[in-house]
Protein backbone atom coordinates (compact mmCIF):
# COMPACT_ATOMS: atom_id res chain seq x y z
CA UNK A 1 -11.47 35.00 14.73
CA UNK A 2 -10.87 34.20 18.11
CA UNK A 3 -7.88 31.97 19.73
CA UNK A 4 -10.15 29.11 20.02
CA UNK A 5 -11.38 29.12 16.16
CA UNK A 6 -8.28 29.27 15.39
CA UNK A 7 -7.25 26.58 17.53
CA UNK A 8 -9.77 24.33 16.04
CA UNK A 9 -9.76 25.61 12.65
CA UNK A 10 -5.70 23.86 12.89
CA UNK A 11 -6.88 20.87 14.45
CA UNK A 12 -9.06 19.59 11.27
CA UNK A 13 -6.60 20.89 8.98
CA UNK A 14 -4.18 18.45 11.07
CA UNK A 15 -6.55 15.89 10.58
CA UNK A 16 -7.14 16.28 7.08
CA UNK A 17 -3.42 16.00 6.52
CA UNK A 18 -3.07 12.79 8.62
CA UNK A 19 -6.16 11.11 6.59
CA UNK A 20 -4.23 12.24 3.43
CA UNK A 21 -0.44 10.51 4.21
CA UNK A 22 -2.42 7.84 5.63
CA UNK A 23 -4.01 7.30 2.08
CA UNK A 24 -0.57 7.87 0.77
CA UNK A 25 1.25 5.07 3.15
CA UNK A 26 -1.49 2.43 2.18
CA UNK A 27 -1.54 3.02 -1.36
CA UNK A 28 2.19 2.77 -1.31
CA UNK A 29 2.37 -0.44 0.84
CA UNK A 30 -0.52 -1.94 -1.84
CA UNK A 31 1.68 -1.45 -4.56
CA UNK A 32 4.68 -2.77 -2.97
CA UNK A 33 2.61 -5.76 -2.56
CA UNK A 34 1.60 -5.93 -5.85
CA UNK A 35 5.34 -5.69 -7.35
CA UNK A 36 6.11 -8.42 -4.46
CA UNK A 37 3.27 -10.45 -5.82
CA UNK A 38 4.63 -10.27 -9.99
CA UNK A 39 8.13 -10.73 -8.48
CA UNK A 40 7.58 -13.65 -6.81
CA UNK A 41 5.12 -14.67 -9.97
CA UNK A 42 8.23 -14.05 -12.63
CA UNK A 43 10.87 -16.29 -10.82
CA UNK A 44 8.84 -19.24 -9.70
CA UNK A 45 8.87 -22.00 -12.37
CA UNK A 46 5.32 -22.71 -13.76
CA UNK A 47 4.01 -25.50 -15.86
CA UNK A 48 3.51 -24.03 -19.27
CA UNK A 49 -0.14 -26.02 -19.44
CA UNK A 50 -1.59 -25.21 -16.40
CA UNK A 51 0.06 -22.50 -14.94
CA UNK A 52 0.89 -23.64 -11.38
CA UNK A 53 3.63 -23.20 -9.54
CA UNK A 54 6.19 -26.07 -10.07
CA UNK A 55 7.75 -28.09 -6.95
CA UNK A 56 10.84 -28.13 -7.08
CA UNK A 57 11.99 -29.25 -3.90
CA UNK A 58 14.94 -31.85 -3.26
């Protein structure tokens, strides 16, 4: 294989590994959203009827 083949042979296998950790980043920042999301579910008071989010403000 020639220097050029080669050359562009390492390119899309560059590519393939950026599209890959860029999978891997957003699934990772989706599930920190979701564990944000129950978090922030678990501590806020709710009504035990309907569910909503209690105000609680002074």
């Amino acid at each position: 294989m020639e220097a050029t083949g080669i050359k562009q042979e390492l390119y899309f296998v560059g590519l393939k590994v950026a599209r890959d950790t860029e999978r891997a980043v957003l699934s990772a920042v989706a599930a920190g959203l979701e564990n944000i999301k129950q978090i922030t579910q678990a501590a806020s008071p709710t009504t035990a009827s309907t569910g909503k989010q209690v105000d609680i403000s002074v």
